[in-house]
N, C-alpha and C. Protein backbone atom coordinates (compact mmCIF):
# COMPACT_ATOMS: atom_id res chain seq x y z
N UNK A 1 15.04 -28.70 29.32
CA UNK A 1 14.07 -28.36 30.35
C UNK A 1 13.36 -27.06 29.98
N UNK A 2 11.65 -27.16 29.96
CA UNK A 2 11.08 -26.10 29.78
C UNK A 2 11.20 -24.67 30.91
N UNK A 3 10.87 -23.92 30.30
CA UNK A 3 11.27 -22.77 31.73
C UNK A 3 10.12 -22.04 31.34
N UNK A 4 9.02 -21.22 32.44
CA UNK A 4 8.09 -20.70 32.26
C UNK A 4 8.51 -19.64 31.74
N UNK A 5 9.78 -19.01 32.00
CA UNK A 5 10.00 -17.36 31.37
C UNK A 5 10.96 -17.16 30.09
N UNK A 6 11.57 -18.13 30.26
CA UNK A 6 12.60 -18.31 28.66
C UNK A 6 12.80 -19.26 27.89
N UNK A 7 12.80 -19.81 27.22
CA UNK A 7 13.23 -20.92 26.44
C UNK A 7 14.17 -20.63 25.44
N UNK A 8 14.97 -19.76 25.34
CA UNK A 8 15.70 -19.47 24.20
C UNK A 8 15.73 -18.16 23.59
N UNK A 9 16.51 -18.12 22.66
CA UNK A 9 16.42 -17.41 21.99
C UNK A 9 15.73 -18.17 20.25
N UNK A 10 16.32 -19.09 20.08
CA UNK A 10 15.14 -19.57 19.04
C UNK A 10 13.64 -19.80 18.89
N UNK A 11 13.40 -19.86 19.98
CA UNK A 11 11.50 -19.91 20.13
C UNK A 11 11.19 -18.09 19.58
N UNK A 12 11.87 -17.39 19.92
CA UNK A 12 11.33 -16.11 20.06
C UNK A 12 11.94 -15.85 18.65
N UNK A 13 12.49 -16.55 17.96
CA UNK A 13 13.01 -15.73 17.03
C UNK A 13 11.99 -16.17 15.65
N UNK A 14 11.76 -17.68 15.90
CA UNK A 14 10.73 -17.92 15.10
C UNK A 14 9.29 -17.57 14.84
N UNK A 15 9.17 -17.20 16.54
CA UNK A 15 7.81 -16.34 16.80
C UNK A 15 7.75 -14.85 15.70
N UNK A 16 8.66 -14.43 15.92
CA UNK A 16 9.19 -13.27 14.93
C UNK A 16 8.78 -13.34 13.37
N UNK A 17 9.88 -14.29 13.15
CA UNK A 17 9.94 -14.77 11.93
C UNK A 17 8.44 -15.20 11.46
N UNK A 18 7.61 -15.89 11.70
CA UNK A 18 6.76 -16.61 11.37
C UNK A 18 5.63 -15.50 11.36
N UNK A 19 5.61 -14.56 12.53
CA UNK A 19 4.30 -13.78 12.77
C UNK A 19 4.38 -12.98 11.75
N UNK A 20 5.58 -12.59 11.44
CA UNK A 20 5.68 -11.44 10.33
C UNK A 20 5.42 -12.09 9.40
N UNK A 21 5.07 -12.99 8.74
CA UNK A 21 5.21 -13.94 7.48
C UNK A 21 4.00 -13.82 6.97
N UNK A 22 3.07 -14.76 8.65
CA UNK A 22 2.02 -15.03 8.54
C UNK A 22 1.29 -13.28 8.39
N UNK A 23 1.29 -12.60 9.39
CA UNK A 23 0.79 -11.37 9.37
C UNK A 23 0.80 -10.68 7.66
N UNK A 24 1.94 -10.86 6.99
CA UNK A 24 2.24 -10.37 5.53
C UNK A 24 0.68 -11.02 5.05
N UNK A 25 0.73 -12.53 4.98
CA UNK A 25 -0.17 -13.47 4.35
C UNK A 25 -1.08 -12.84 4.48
N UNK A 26 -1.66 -12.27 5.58
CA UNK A 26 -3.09 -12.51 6.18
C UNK A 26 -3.09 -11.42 5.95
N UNK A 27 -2.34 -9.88 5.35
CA UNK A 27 -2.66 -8.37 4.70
C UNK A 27 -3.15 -9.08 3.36
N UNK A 28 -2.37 -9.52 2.81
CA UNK A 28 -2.93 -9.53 1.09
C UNK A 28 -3.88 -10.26 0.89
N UNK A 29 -4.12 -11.50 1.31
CA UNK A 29 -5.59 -12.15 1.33
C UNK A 29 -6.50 -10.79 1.84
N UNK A 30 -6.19 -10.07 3.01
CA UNK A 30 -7.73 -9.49 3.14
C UNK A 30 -7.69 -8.64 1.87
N UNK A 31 -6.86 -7.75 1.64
CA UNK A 31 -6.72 -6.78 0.43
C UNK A 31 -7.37 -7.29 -1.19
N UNK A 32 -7.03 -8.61 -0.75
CA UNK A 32 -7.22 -8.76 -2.24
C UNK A 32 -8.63 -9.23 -2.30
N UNK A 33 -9.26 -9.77 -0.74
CA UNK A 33 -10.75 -9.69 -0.70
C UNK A 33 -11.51 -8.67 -0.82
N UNK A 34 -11.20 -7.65 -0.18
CA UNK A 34 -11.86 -5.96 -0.50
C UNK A 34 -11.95 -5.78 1.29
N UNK A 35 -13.14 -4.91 0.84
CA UNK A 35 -13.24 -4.33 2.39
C UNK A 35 -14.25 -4.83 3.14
N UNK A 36 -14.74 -5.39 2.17
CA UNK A 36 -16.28 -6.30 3.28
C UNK A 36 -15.98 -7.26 4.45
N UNK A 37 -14.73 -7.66 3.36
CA UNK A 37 -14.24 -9.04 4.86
C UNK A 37 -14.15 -8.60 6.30
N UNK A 38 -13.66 -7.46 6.59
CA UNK A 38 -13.24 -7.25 7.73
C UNK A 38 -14.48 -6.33 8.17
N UNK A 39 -15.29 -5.94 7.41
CA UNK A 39 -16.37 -5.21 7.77
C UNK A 39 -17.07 -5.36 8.93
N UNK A 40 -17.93 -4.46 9.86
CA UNK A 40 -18.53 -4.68 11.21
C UNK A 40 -19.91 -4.45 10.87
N UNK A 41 -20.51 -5.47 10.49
CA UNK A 41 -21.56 -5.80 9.65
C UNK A 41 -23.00 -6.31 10.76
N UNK A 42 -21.95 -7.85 11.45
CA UNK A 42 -22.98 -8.80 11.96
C UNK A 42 -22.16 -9.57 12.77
N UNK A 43 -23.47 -10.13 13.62
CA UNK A 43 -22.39 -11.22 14.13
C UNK A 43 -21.35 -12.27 13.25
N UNK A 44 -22.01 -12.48 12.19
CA UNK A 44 -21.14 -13.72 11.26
C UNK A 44 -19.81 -12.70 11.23
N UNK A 45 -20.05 -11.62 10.37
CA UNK A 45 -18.60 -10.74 10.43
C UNK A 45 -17.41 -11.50 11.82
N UNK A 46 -17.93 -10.85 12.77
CA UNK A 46 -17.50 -10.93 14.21
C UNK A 46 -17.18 -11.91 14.22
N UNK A 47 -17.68 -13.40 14.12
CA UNK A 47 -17.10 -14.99 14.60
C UNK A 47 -15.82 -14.94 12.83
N UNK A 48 -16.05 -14.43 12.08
CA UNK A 48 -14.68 -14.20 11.21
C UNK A 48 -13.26 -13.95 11.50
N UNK A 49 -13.74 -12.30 11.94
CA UNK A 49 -12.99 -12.15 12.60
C UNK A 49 -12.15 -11.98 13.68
N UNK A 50 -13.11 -12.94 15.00
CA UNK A 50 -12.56 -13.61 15.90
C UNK A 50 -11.59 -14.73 15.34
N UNK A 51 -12.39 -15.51 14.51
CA UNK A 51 -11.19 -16.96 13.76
C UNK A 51 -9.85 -16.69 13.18
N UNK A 52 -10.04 -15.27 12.50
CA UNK A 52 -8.73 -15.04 11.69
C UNK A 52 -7.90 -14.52 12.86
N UNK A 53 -8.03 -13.93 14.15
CA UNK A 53 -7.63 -13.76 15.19
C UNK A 53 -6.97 -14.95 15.96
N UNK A 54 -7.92 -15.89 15.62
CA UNK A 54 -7.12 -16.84 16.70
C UNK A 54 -6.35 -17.45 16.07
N UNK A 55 -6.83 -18.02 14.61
CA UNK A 55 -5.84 -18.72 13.59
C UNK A 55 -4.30 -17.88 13.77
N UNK A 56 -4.40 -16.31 13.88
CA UNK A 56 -3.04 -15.83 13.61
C UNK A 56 -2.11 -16.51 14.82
N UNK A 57 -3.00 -16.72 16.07
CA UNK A 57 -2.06 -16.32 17.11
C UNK A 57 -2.13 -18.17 17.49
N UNK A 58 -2.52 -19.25 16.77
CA UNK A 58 -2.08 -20.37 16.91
C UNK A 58 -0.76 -20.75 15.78
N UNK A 59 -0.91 -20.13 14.42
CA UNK A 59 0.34 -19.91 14.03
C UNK A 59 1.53 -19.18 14.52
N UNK A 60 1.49 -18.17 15.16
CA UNK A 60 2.44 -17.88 16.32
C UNK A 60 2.89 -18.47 17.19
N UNK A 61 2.19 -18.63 18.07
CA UNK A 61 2.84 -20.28 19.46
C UNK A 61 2.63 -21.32 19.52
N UNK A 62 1.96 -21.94 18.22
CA UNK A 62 2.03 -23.79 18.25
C UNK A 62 2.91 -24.02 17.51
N UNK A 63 3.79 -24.66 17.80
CA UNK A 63 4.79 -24.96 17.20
C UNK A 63 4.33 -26.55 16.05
N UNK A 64 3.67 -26.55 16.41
CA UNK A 64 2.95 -28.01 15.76
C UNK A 64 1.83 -27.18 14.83
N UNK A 65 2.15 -26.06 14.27
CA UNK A 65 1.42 -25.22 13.41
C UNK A 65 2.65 -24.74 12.62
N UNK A 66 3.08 -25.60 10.97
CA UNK A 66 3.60 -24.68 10.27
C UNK A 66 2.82 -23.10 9.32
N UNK A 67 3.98 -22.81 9.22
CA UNK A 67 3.22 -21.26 8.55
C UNK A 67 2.29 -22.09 7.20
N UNK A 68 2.57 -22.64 6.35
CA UNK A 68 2.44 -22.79 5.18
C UNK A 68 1.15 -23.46 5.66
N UNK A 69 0.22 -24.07 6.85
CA UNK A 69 -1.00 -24.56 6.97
C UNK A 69 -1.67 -23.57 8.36
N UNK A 70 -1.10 -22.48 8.48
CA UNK A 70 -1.62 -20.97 9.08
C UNK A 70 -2.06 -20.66 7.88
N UNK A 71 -0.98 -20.17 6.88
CA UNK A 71 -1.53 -19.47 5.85
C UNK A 71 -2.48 -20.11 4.89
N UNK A 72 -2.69 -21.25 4.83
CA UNK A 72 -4.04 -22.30 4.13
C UNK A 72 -5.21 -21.94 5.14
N UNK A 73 -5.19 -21.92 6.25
CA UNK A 73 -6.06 -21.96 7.37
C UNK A 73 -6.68 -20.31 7.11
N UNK A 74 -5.92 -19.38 7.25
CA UNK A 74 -6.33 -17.87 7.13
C UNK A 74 -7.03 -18.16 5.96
N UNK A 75 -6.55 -18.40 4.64
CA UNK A 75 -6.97 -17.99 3.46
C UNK A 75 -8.44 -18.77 3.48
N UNK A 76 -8.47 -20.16 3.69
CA UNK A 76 -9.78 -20.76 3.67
C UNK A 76 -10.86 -19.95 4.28
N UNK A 77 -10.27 -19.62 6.22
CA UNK A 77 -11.57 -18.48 6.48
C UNK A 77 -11.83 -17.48 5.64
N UNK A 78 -10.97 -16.39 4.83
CA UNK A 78 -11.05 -15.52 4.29
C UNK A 78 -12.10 -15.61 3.11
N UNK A 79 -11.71 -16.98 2.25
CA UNK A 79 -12.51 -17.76 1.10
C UNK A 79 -13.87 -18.09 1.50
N UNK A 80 -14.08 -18.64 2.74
CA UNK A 80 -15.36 -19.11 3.20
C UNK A 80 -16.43 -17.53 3.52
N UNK A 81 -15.49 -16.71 4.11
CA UNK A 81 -16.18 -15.17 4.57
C UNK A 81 -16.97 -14.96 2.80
N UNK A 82 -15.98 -14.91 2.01
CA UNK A 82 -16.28 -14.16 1.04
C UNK A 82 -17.39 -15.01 0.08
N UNK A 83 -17.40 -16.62 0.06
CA UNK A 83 -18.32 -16.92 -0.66
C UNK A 83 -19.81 -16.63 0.23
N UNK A 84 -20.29 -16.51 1.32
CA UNK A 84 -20.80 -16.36 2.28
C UNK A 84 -21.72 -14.90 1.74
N UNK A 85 -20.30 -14.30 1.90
CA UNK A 85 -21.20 -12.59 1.72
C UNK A 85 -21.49 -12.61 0.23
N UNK A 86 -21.02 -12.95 -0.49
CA UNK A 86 -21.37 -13.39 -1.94
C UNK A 86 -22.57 -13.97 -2.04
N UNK A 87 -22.95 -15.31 -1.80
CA UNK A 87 -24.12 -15.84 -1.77
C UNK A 87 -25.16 -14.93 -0.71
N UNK A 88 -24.84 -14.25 -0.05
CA UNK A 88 -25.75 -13.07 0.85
C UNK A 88 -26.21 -11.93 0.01
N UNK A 89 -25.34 -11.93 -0.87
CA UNK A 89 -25.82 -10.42 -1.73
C UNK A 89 -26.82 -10.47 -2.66
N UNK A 90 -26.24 -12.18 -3.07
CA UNK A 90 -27.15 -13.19 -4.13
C UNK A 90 -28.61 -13.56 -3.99
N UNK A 91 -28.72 -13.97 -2.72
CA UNK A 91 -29.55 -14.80 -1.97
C UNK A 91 -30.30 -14.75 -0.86
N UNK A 92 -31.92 -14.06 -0.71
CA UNK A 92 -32.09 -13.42 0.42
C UNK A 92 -32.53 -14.61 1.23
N UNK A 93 -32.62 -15.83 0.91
CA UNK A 93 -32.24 -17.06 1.94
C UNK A 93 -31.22 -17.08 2.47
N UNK A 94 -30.08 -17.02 2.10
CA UNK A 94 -28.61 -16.97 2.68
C UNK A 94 -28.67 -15.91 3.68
N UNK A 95 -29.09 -14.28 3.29
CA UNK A 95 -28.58 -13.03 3.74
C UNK A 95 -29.58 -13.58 4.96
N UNK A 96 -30.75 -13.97 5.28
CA UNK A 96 -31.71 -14.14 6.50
C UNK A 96 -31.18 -14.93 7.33
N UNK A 97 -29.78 -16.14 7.04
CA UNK A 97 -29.66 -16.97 7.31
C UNK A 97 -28.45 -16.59 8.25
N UNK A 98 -27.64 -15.09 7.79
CA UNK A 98 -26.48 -15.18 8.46
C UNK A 98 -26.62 -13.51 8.47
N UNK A 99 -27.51 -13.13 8.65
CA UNK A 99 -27.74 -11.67 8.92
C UNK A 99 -29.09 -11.23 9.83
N UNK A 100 -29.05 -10.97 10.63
CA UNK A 100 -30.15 -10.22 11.68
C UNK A 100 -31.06 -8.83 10.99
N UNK A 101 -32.12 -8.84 10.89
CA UNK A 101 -32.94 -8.05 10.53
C UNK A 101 -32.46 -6.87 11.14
N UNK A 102 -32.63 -5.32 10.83
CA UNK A 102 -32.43 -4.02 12.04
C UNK A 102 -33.64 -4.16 12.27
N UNK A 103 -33.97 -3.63 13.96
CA UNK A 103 -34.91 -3.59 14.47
C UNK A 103 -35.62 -2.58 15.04
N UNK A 104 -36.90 -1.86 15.08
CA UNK A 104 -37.55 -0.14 15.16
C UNK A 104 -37.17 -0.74 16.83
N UNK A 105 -37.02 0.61 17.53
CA UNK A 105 -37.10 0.29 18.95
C UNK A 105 -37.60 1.42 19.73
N UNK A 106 -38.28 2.37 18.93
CA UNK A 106 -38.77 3.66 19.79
C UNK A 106 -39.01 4.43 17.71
N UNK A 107 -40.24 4.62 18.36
CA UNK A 107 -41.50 5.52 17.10
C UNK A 107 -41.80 6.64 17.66
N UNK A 108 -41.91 7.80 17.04
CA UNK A 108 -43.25 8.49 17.64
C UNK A 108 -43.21 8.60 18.76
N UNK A 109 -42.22 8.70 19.49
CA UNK A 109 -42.36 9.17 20.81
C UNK A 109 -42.64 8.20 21.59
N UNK A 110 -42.80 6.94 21.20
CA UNK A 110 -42.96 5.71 21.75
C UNK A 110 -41.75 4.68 22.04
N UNK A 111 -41.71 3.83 23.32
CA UNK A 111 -40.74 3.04 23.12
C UNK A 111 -41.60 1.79 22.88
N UNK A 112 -41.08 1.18 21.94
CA UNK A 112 -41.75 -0.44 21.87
C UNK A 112 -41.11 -1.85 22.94
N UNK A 113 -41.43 -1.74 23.56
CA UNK A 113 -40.88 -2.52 24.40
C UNK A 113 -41.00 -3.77 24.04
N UNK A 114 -41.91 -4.72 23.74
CA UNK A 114 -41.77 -5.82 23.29
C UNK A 114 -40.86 -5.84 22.05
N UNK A 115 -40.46 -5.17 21.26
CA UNK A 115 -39.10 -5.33 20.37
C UNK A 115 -37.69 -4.86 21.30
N UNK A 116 -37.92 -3.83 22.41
CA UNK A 116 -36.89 -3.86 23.03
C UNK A 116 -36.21 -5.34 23.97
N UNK A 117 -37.39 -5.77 24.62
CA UNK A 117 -37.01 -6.79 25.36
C UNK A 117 -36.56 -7.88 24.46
N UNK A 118 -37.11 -8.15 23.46
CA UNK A 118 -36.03 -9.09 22.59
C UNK A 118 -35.17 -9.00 22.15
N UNK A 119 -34.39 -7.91 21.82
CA UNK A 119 -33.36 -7.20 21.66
C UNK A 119 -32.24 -7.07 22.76
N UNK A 120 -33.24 -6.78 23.64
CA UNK A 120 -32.47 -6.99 25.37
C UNK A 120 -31.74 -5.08 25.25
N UNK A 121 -32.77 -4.04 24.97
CA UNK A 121 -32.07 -3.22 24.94
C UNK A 121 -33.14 -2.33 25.75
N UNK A 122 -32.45 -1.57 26.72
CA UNK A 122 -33.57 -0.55 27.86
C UNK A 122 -33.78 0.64 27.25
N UNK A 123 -34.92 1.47 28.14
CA UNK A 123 -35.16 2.78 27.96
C UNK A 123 -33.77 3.75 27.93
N UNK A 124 -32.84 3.42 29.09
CA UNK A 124 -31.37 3.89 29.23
C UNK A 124 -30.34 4.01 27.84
N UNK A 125 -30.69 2.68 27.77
CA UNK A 125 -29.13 2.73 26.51
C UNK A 125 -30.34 4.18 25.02
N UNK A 126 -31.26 3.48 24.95
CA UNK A 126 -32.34 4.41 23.82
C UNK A 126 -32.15 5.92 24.06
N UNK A 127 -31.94 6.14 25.22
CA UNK A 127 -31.78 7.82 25.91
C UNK A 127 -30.52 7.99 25.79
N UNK A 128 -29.70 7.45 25.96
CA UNK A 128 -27.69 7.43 26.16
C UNK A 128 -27.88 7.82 24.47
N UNK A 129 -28.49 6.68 23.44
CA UNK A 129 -28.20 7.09 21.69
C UNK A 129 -28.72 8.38 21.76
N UNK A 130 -29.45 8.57 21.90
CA UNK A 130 -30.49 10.04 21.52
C UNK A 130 -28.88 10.88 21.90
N UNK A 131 -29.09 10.81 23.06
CA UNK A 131 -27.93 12.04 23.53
C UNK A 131 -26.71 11.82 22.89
N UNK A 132 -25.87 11.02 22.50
CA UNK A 132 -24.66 10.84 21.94
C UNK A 132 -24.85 11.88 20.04
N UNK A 133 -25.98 11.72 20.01
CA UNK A 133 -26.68 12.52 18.58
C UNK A 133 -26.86 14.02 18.78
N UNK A 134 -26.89 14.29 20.21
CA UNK A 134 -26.65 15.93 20.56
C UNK A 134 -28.47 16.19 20.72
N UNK A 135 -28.98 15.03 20.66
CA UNK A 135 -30.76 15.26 20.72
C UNK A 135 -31.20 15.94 22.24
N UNK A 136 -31.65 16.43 22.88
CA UNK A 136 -32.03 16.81 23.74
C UNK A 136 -33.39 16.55 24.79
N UNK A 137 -34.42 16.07 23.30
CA UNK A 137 -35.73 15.83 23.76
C UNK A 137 -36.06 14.53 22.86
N UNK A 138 -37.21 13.73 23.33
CA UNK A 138 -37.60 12.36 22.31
C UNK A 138 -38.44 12.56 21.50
N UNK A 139 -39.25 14.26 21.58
CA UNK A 139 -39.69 14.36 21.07
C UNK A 139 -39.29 14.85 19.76
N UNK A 140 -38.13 14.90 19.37
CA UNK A 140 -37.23 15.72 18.53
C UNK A 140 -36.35 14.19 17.29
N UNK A 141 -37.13 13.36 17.99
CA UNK A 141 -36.46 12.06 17.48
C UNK A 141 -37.89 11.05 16.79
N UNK A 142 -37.89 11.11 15.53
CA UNK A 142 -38.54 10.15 14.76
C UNK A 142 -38.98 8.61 15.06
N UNK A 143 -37.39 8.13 15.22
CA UNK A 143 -37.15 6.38 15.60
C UNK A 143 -35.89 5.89 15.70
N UNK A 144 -35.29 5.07 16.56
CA UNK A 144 -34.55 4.61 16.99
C UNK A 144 -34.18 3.04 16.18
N UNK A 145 -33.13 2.97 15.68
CA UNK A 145 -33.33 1.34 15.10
C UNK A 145 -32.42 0.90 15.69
N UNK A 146 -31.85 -0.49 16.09
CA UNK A 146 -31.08 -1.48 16.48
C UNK A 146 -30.41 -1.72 15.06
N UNK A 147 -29.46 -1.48 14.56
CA UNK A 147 -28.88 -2.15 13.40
C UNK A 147 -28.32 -3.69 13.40
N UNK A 148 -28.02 -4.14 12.22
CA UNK A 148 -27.69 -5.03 12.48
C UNK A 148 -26.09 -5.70 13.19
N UNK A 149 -25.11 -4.45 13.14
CA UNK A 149 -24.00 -4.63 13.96
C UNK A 149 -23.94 -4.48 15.17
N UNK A 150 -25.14 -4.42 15.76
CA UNK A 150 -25.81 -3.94 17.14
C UNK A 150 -25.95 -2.06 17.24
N UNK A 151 -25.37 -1.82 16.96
CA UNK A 151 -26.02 0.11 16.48
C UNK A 151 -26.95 0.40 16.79
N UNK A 152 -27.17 1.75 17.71
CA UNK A 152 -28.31 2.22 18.16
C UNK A 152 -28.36 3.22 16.85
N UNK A 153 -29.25 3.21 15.98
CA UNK A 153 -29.39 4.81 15.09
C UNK A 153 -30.66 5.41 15.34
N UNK A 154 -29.92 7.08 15.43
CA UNK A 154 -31.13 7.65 15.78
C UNK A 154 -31.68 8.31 14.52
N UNK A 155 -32.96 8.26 14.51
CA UNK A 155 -33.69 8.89 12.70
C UNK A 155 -34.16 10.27 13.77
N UNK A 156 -33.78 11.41 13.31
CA UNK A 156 -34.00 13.11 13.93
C UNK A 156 -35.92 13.10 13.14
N UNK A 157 -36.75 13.78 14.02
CA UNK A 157 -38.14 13.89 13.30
C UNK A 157 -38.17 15.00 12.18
N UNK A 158 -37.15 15.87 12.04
CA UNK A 158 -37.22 16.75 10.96
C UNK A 158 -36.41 15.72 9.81
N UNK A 159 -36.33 14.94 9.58
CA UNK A 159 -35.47 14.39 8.42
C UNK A 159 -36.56 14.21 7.34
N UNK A 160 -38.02 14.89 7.40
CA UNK A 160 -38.68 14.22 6.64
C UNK A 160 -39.33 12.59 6.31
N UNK A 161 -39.46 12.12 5.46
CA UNK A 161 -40.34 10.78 5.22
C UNK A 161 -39.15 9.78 5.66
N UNK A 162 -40.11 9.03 6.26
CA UNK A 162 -39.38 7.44 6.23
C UNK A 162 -39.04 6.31 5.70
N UNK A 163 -38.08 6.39 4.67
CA UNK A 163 -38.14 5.07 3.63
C UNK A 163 -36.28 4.89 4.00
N UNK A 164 -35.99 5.25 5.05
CA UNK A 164 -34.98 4.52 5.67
C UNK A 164 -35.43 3.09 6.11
N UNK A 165 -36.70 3.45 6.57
CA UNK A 165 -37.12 2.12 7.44
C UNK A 165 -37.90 1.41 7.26
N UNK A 166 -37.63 0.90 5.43
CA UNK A 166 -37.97 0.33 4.64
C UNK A 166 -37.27 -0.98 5.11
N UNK A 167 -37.71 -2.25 5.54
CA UNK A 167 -36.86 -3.65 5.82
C UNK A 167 -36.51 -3.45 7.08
N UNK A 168 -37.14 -2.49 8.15
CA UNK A 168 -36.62 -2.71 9.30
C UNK A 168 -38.10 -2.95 9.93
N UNK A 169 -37.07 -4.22 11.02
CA UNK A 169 -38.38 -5.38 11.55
C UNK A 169 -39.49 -4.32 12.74
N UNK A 170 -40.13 -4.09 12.72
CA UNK A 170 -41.06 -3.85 13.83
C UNK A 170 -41.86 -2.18 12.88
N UNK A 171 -41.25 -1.61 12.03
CA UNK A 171 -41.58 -0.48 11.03
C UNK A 171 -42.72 -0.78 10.22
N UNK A 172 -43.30 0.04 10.29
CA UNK A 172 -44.82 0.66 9.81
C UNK A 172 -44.90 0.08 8.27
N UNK A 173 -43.40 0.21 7.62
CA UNK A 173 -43.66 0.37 6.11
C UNK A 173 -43.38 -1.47 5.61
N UNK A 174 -42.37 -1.93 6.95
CA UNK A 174 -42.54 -3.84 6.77
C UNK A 174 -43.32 -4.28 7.28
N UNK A 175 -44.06 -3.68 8.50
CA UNK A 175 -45.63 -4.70 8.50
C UNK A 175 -46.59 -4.75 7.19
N UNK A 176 -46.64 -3.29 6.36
CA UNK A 176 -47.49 -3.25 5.31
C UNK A 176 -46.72 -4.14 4.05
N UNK A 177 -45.66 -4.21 4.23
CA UNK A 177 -44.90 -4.70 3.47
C UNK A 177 -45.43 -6.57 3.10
N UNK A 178 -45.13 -6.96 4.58
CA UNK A 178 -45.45 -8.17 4.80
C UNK A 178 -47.32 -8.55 5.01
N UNK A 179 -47.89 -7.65 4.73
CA UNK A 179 -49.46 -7.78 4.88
C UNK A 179 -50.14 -8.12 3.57
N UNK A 180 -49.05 -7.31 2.66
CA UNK A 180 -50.12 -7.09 1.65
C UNK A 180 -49.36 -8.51 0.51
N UNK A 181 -50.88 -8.79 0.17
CA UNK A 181 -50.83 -9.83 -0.75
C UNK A 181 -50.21 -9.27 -2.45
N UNK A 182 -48.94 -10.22 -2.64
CA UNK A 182 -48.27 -9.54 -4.36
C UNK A 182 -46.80 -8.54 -3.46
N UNK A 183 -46.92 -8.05 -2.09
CA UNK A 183 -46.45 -7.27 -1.98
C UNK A 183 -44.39 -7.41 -2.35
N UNK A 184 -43.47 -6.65 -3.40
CA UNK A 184 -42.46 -7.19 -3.20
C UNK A 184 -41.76 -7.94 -2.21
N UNK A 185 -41.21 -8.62 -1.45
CA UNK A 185 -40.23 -8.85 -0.77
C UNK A 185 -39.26 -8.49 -0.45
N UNK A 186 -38.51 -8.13 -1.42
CA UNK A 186 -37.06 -7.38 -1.63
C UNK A 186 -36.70 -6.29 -0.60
């Protein structure tokens, strides 16, 4: 008979046994992937490592989950992450495909609102970044980008020229970018 609060001492011991196993598995696969895997990159990152999250913890309490197809299951996401960011580094079809552009969201003393509202990001949170930067005034602030891990960054107006915001969507230097005929891509 099942019991909502105990079942044993063998359920719990295998839980043990197995998590530590699996948990071992799932250090050296990432290790031996590097550091990108687990990186806070993008959403793709994020649905990764939500999966390797849940994969751990269905090898933990399904019992109709041996370790030895947890640890196939981890390693495949891990394998799939990495050919992914591989073909992303490769491939600026791929990288467009599973990576979000950063986005300008305040210029010049300006907020752009039509890049904010698609973004879904207010005048508030843009003022909250400034200040978390120790900024005081907007006028003291260059531009604001949306990164692609969702990141508010603030560019300070004394930093000099802008070739940070080289490839960022709604920026002065990728509209000219994208205007001009021959112009690189890259």
């Amino acid at each position: 008979m099942d019991s909502m609060f105990f079942d044993g001492w063998l359920p719990l011991a295998r839980i043990l046994v197995l998590g530590t196993l699996a948990y071992l598995a799932l250090v050296l696969v990432l290790r031996a992937t590097g550091k990108r895997t687990l990186s806070k990159l993008n959403a793709f990152d994020l649905i990764v490592t939500v999966a390797l999250g849940s994969t751990l913890a269905t090898v933990l309490l399904s019992k109709d989950v041996s370790l030895s197809e947890g640890v196939t299951a981890l390693a495949l996401l891990v394998a799939l992450q990495w050919v992914i960011t591989w073909l992303s580094v490769r491939s600026p079809w791929v990288s467009r495909l599973v990576k979000a552009e950063p986005s300008l969201l305040f210029v010049d003393g300006r907020f752009l609102h039509g890049s904010m509202r698609r973004e879904r990001v207010t005048e508030d949170e843009l003022r909250a970044a400034v200040r978390q930067q120790g900024i005081g005034a907007l006028d003291e602030v260059a531009a604001v980008v949306l990164e692609t891990d969702g990141s508010l960054n603030v560019i300070r107006a004394a930093q000099g020229s802008r070739t940070a915001l080289a490839h960022v969507q709604g920026s002065p230097a990728e509209a000219q970018r994208h205007s001009v005929p021959g112009a690189d891509p890259s």
